[in-house]
N, C-alpha and C. Protein backbone atom coordinates (compact mmCIF):
# COMPACT_ATOMS: atom_id res chain seq x y z
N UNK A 1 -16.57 11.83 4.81
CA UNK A 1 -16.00 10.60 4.30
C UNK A 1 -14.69 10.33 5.05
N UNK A 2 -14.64 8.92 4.95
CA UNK A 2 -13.30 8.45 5.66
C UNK A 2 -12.22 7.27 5.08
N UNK A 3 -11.26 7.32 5.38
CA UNK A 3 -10.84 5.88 5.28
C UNK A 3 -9.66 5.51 5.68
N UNK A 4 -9.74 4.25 6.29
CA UNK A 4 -8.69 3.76 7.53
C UNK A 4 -7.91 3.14 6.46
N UNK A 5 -6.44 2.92 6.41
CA UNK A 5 -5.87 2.38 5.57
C UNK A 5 -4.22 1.44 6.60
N UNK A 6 -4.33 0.40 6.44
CA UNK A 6 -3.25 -0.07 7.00
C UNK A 6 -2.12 -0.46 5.97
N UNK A 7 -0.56 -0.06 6.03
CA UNK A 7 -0.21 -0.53 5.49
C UNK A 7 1.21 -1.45 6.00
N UNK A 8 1.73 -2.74 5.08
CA UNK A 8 2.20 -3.38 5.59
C UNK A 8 3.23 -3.96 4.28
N UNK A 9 4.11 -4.89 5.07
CA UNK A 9 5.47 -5.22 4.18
C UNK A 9 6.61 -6.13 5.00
N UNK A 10 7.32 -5.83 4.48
CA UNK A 10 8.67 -6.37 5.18
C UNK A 10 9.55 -4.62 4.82
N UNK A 11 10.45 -4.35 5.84
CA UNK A 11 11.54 -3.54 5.73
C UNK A 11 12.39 -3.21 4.71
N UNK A 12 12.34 -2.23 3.73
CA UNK A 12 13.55 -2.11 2.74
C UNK A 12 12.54 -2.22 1.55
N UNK A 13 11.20 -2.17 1.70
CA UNK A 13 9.94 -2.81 0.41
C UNK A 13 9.54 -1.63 0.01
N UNK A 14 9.64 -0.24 0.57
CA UNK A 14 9.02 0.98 0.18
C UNK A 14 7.74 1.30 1.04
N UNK A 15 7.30 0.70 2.07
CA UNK A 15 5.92 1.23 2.75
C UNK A 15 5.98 2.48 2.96
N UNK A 16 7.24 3.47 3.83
CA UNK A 16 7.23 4.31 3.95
C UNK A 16 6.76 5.60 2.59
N UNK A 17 7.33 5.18 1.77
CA UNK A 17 7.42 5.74 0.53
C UNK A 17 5.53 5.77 -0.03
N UNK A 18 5.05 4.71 -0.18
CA UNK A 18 3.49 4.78 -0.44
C UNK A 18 2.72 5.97 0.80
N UNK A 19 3.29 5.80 2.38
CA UNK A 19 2.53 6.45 3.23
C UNK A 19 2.54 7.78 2.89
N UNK A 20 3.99 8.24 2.83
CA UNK A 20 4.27 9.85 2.45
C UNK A 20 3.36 10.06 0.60
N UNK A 21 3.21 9.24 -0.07
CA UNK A 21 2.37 10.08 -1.27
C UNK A 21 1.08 9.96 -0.62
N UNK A 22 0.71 9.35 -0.08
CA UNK A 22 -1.06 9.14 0.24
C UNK A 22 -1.20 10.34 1.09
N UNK A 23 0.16 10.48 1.94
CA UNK A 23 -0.09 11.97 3.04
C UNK A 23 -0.14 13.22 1.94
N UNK A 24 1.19 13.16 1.28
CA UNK A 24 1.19 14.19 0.36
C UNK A 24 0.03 14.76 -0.31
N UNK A 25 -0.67 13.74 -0.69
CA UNK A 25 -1.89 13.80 -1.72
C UNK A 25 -3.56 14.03 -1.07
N UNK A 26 -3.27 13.81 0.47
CA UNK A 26 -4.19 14.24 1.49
C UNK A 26 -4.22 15.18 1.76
N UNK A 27 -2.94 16.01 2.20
CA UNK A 27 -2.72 16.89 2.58
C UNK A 27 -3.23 18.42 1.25
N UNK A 28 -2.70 17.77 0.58
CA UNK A 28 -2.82 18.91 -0.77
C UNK A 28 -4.87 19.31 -0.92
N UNK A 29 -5.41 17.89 -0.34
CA UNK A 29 -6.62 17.90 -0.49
C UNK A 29 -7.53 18.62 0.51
N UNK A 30 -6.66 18.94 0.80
CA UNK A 30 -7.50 19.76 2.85
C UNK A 30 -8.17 18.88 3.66
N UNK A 31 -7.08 17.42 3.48
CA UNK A 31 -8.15 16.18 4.31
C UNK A 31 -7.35 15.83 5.86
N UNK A 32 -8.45 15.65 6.56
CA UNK A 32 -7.03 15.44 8.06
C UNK A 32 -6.56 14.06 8.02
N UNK A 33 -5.48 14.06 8.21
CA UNK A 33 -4.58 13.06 8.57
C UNK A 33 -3.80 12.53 9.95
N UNK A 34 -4.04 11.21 10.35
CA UNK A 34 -3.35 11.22 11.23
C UNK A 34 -2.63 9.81 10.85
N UNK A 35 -1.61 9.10 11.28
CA UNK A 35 -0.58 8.37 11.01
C UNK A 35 0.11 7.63 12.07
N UNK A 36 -0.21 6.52 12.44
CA UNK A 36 0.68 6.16 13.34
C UNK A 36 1.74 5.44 12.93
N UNK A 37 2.61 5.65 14.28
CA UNK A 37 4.12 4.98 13.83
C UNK A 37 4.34 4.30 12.96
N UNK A 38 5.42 4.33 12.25
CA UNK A 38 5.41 3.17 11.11
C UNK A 38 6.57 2.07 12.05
N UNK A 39 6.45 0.50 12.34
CA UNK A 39 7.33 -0.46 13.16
C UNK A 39 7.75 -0.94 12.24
N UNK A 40 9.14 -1.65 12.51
CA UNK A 40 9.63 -2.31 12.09
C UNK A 40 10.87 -1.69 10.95
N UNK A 41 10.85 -0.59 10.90
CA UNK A 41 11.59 -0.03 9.79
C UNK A 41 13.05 -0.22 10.07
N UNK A 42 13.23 -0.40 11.40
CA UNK A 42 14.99 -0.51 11.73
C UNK A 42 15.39 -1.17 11.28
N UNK A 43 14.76 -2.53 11.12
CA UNK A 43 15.67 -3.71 10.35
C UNK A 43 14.65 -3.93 9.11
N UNK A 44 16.09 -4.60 8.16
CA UNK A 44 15.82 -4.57 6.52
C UNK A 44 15.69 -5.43 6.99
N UNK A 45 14.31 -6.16 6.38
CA UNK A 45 13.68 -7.41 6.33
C UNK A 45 12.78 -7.81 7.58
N UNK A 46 12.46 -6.87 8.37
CA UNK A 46 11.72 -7.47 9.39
C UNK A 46 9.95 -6.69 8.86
N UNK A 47 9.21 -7.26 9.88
CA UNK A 47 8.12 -6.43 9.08
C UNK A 47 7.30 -5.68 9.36
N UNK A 48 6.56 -4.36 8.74
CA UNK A 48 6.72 -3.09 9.05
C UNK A 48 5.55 -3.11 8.68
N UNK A 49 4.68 -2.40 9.44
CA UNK A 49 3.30 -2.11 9.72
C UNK A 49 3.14 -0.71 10.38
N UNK A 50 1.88 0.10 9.49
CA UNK A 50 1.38 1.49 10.06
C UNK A 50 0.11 1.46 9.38
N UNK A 51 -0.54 2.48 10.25
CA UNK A 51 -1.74 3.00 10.51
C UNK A 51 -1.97 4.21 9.65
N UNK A 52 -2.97 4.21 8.96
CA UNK A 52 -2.84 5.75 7.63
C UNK A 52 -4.55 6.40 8.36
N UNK A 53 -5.32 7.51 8.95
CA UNK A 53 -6.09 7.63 8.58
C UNK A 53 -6.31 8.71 7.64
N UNK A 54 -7.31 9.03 6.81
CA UNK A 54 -7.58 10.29 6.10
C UNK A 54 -9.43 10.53 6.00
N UNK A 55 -9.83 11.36 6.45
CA UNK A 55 -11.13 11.68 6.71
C UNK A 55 -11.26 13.33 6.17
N UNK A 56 -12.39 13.82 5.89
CA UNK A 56 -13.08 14.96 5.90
C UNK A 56 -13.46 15.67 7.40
N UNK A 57 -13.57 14.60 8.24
CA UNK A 57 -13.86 15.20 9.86
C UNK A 57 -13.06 15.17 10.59
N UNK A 58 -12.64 15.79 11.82
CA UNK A 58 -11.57 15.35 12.50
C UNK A 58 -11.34 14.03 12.66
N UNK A 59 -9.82 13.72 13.20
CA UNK A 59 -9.94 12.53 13.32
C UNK A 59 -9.19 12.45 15.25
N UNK A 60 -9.36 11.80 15.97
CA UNK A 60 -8.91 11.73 17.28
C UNK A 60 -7.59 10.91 17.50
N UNK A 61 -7.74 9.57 16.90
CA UNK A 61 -6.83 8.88 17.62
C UNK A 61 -6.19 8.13 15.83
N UNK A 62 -4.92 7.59 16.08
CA UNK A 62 -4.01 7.38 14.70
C UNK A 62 -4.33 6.07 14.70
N UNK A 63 -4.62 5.23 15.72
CA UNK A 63 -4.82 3.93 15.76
C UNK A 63 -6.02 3.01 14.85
N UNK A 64 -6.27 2.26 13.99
CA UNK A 64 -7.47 1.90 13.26
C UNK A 64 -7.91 0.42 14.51
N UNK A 65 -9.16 0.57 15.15
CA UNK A 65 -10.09 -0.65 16.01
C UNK A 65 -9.96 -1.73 14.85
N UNK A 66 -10.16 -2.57 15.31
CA UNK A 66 -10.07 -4.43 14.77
C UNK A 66 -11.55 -4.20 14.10
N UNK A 67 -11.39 -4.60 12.98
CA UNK A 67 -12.80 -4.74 12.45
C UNK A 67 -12.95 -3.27 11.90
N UNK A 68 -12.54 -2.23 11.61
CA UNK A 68 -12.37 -0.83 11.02
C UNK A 68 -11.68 -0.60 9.37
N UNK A 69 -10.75 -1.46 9.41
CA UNK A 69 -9.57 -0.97 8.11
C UNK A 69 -10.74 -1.29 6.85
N UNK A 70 -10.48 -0.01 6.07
CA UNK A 70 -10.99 0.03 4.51
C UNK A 70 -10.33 -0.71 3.90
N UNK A 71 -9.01 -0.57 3.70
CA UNK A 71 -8.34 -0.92 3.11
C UNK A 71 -6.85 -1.56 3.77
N UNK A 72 -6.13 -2.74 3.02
CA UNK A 72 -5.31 -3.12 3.42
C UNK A 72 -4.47 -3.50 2.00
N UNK A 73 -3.27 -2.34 2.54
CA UNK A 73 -2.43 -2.41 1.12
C UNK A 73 -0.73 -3.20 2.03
N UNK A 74 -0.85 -4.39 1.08
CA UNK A 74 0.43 -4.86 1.39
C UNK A 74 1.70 -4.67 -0.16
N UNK A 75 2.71 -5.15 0.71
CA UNK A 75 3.69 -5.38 -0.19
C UNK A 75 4.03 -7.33 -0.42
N UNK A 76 3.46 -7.56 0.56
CA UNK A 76 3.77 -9.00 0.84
C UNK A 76 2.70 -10.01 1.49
N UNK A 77 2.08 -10.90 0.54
CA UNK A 77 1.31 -11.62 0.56
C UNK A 77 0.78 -12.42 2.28
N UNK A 78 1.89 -12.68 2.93
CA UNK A 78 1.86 -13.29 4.30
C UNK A 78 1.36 -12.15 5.36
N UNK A 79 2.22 -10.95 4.70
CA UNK A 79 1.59 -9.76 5.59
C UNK A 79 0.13 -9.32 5.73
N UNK A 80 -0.54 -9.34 4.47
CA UNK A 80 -1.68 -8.79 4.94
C UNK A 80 -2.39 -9.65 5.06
N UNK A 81 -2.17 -10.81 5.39
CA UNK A 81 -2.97 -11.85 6.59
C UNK A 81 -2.69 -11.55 7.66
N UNK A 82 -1.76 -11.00 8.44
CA UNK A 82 -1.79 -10.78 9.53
C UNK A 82 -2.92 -9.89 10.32
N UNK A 83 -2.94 -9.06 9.40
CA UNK A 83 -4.13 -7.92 9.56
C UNK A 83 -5.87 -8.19 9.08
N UNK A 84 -6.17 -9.50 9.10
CA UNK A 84 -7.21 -9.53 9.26
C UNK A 84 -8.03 -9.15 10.07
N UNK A 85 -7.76 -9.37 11.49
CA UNK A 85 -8.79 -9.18 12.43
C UNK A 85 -9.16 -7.35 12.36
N UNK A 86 -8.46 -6.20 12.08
CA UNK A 86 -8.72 -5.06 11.38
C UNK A 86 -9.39 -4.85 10.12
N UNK A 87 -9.89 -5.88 9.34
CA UNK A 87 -10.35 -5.57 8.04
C UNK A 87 -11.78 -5.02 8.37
N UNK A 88 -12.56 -4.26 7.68
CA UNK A 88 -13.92 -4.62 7.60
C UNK A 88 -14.34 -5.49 6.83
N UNK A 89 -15.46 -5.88 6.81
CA UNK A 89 -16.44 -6.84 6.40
C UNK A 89 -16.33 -6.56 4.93
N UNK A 90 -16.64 -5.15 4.68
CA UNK A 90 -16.65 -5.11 3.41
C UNK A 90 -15.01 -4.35 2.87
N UNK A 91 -14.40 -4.47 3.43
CA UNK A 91 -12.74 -4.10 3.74
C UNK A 91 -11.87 -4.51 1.98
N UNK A 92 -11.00 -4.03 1.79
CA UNK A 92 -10.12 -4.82 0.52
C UNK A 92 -8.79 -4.97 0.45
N UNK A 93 -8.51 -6.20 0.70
CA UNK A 93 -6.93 -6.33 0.35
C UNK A 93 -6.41 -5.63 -0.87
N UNK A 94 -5.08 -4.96 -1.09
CA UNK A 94 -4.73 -5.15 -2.02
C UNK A 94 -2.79 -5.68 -1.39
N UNK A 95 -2.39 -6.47 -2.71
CA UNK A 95 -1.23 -6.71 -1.78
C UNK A 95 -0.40 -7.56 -3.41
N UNK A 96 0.68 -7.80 -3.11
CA UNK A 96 1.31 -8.94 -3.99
C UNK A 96 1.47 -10.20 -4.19
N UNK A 97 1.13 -10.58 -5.24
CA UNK A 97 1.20 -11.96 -5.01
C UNK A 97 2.39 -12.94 -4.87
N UNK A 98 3.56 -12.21 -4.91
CA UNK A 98 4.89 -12.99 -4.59
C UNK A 98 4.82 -12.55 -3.58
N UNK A 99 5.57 -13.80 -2.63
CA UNK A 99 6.02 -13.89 -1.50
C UNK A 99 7.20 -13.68 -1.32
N UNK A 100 7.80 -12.88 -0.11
CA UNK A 100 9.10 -12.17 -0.19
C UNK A 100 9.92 -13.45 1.05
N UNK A 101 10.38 -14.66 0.72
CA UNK A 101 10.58 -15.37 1.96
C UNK A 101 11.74 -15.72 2.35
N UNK A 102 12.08 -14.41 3.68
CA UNK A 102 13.41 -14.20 4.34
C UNK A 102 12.85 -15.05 5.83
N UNK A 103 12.22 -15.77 6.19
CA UNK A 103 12.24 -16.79 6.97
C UNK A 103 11.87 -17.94 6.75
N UNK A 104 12.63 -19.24 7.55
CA UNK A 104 12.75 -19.95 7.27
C UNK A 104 11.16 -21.36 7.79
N UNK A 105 10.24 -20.59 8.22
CA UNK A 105 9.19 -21.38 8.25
C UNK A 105 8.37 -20.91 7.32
N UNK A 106 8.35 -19.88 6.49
CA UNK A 106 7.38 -19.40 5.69
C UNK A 106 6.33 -20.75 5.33
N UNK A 107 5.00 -19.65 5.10
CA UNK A 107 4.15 -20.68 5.29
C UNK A 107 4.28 -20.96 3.18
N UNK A 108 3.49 -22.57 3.18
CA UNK A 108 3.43 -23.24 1.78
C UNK A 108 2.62 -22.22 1.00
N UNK A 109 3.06 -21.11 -0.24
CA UNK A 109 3.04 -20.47 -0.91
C UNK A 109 1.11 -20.60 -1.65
N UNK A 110 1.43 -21.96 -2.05
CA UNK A 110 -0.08 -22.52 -2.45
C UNK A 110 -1.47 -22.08 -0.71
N UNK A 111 -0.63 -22.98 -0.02
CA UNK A 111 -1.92 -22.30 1.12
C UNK A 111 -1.86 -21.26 1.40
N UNK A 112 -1.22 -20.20 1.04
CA UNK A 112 -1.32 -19.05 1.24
C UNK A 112 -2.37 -18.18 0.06
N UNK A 113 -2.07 -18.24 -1.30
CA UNK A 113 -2.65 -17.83 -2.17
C UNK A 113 -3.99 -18.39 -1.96
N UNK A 114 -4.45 -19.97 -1.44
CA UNK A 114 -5.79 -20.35 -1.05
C UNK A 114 -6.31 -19.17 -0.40
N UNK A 115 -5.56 -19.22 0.68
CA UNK A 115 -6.60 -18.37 1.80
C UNK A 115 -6.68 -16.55 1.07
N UNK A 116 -5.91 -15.96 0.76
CA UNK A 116 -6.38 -15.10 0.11
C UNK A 116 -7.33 -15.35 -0.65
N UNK A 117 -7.52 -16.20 -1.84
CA UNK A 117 -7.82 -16.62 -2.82
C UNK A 117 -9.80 -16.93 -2.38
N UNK A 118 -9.97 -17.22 -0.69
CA UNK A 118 -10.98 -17.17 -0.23
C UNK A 118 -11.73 -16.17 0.25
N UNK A 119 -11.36 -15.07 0.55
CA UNK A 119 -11.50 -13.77 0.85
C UNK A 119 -12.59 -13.22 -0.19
N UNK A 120 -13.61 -12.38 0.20
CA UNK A 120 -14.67 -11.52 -0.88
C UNK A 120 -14.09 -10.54 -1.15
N UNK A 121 -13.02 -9.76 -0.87
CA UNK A 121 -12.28 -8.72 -1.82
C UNK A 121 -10.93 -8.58 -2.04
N UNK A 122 -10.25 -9.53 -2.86
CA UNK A 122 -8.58 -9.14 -2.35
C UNK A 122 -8.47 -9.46 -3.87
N UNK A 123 -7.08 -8.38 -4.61
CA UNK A 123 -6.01 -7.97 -5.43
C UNK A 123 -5.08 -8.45 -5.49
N UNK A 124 -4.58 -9.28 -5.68
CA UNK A 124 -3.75 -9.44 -6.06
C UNK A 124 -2.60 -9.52 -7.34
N UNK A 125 -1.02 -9.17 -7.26
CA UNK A 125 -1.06 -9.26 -8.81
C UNK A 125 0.83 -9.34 -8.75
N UNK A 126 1.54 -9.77 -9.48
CA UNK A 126 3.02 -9.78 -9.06
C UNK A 126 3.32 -8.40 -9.56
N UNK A 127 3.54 -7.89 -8.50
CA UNK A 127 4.35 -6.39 -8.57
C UNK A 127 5.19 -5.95 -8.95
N UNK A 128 6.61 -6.83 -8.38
CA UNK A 128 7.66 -7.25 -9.09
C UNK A 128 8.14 -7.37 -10.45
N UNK A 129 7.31 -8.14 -10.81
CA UNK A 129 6.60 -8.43 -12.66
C UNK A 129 6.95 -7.24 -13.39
N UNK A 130 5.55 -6.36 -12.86
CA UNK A 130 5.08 -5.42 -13.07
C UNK A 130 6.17 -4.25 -13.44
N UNK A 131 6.62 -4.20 -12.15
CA UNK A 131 7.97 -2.73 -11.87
C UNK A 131 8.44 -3.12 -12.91
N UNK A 132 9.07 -4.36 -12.87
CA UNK A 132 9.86 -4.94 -14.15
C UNK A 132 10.05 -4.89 -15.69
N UNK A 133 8.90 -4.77 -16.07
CA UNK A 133 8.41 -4.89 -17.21
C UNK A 133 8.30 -2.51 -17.34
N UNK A 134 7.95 -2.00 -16.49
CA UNK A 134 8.28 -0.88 -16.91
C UNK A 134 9.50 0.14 -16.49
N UNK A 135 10.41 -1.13 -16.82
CA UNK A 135 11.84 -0.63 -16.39
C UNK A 135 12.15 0.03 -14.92
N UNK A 136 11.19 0.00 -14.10
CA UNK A 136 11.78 1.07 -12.61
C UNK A 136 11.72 -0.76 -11.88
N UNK A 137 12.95 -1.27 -11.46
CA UNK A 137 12.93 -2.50 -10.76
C UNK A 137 13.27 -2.44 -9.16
N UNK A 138 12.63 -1.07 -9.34
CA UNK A 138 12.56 -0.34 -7.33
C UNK A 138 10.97 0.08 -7.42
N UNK A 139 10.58 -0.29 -8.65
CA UNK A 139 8.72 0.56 -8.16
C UNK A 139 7.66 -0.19 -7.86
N UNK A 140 7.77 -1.56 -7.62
CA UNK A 140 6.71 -2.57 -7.11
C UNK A 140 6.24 -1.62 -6.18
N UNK A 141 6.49 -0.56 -5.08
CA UNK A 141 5.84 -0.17 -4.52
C UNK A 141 4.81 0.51 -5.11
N UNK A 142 5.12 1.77 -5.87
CA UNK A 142 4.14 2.35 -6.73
C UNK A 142 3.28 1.34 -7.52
N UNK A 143 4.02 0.66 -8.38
CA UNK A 143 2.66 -0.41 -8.52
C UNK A 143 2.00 -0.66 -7.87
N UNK A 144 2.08 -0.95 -6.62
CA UNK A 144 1.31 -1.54 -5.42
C UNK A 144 -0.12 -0.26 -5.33
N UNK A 145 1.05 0.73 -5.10
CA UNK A 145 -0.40 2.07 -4.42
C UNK A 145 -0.77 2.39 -5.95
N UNK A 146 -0.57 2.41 -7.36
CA UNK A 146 -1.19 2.33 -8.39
C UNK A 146 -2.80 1.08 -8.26
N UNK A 147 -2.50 0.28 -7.64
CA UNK A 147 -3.86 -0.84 -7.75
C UNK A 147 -4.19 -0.89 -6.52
N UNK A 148 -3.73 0.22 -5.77
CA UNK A 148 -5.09 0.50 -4.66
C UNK A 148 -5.81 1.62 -4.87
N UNK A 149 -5.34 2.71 -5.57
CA UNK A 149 -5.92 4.06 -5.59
C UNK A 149 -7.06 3.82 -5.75
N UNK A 150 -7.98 3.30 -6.43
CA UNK A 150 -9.57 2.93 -7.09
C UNK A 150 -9.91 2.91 -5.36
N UNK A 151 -9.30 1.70 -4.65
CA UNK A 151 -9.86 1.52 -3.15
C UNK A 151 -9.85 2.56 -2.27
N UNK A 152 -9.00 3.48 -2.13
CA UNK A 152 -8.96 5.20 -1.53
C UNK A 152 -9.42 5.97 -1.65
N UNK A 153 -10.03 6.10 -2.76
CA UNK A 153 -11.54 7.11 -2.83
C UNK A 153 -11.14 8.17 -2.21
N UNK A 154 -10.95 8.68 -1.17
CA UNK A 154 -11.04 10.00 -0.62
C UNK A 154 -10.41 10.24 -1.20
N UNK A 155 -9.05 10.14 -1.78
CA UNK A 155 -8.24 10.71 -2.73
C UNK A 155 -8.14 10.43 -3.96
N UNK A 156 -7.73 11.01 -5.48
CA UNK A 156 -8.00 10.13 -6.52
C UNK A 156 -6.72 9.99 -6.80
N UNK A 157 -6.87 8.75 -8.03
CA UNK A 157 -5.51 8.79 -8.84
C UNK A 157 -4.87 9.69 -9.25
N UNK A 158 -5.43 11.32 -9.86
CA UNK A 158 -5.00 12.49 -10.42
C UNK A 158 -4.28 12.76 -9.43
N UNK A 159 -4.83 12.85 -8.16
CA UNK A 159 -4.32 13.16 -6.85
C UNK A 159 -2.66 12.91 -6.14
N UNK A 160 -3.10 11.35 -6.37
CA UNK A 160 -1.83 10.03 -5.80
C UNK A 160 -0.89 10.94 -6.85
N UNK A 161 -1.22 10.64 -8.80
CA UNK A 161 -0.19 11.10 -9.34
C UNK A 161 0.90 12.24 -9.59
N UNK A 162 -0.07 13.56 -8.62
CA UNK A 162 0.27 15.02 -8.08
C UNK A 162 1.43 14.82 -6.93
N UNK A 163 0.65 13.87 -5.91
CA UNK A 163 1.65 13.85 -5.29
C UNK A 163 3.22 12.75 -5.65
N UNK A 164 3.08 11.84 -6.23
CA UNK A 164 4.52 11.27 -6.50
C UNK A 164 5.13 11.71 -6.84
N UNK A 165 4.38 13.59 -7.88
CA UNK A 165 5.54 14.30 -8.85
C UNK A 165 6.33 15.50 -7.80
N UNK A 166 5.69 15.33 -6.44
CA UNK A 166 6.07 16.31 -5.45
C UNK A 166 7.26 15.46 -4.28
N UNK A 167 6.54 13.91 -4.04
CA UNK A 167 7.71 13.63 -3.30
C UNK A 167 8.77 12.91 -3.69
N UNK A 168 9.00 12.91 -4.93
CA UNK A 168 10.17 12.12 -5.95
C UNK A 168 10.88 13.42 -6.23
N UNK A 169 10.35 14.61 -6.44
CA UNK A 169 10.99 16.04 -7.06
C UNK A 169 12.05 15.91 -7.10
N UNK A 170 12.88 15.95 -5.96
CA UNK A 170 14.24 16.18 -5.33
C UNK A 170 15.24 15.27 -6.02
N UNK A 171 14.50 13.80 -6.47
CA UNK A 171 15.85 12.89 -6.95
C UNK A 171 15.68 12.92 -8.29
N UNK A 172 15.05 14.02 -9.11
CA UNK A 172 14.79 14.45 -10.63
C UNK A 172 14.31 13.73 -11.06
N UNK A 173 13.78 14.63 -12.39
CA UNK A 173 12.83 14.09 -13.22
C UNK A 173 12.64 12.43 -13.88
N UNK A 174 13.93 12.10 -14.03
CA UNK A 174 13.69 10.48 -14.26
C UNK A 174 12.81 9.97 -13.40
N UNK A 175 13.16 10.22 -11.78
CA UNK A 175 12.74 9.62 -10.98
C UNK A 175 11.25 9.42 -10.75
N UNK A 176 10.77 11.16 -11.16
CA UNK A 176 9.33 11.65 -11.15
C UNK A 176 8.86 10.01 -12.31
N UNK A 177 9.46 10.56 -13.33
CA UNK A 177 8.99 9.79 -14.86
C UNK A 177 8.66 8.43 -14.23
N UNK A 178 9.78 7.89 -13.78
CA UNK A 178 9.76 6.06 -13.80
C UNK A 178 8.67 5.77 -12.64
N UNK A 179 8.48 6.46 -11.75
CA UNK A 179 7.19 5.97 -10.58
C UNK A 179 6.48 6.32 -10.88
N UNK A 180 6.10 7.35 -11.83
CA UNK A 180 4.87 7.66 -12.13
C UNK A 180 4.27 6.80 -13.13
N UNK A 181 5.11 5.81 -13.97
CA UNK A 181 5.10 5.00 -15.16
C UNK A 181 4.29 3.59 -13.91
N UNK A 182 5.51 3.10 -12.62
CA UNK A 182 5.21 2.22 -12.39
C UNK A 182 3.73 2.67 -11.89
N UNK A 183 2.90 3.57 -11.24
CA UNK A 183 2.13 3.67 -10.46
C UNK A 183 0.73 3.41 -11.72
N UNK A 184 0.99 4.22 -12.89
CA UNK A 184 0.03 3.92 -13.94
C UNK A 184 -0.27 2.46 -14.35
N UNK A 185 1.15 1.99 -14.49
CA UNK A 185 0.65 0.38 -14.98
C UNK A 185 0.06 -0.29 -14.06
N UNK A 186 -0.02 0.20 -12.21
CA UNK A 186 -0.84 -0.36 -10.93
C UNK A 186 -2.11 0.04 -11.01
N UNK A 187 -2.58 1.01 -11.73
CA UNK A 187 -3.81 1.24 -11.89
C UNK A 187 -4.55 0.47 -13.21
N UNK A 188 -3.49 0.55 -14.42
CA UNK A 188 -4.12 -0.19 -15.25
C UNK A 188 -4.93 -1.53 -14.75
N UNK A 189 -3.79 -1.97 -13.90
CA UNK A 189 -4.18 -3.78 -13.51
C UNK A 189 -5.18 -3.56 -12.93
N UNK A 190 -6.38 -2.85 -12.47
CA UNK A 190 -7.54 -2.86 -11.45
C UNK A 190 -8.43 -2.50 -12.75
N UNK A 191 -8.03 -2.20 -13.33
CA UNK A 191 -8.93 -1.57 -14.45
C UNK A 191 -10.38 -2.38 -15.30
């Protein structure tokens, strides 16, 4: 089994943070991983795109071919349009439905939610909201990888939630508590 996972955002949104539990939670699983660069991280607000794979077989190259990605987990609605031409056919967005808009052509909010809104598999859900409502107003990310886990399969939710309690450890137990809260209420929403 395999699965190509791209993930994407704007800078300062937490992508990095989702990549390291999905590794964490791979790794713990005896699954190979390979990872390419994560871009864009230098600047807050620019936007940041990487390559996740995780398979049972080796894997060769970190890069996911156009027309490959399982999955496409955004933080930001404009972003994971960009990454269409990588989706598969039977591929799934998951991503937010607020738009994060630090430029000044951003596209009209409504045609944007259309064209998702046309797509045969895409998630959407305000994340933001979400974090919000369970007090961590830094965990839209975990929400985010909470309502993709169902789409990752190679790894499970028990899994994802093993690892958040391993790479949060260090900034204590609140910390463990409150992402692990936001990541549950991201799974509820797929539910």
């Amino acid at each position: 089994m395999k699965k190509d996972i791209i993930l994407c955002g704007v800078g300062g949104q937490g992508i990095l943070s989702i990549a390291t539990v999905i590794g964490e939670a791979a790794t713990e699983a005896g699954l190979n991983l390979k990872q390419a660069e994560v871009h864009g991280m230098s600047q807050r607000g620019g936007d940041v795109q990487s390559n996740l794979r995780l398979s049972t077989e080796t894997i060769y190259s970190d890069l996911i071919s156009l027309g490959k990605t399982d999955v496409v987990i955004s933080m930001e609605p404009m972003e994971s349009l960009r990454y269409l031409p990588y989706l598969a056919a039977d591929g799934t967005i998951v991503t937010s439905s607020k738009p994060f808009i630090n430029i000044p052509n951003y596209p009209d909010e409504g045609e944007l939610m259309a064209e998702l809104d046309n797509l045969p598999h895409v998630v959407k859900v305000d994340i933001d909201k979400i974090a919000h409502e369970t007090g961590n107003l830094r965990g839209a990310n975990m929400v985010l990888l909470g309502m993709a886990a169902p789409f990752i399969e190679i790894v499970t939710v028990d899994q994802l939630r093993e690892a958040i309690k391993v790479v949060f450890a260090r900034k204590g137990q609140a910390i463990v508590d409150s992402n692990l809260k936001a990541f549950d209420a991201g799974v509820n929403e797929v539910k």
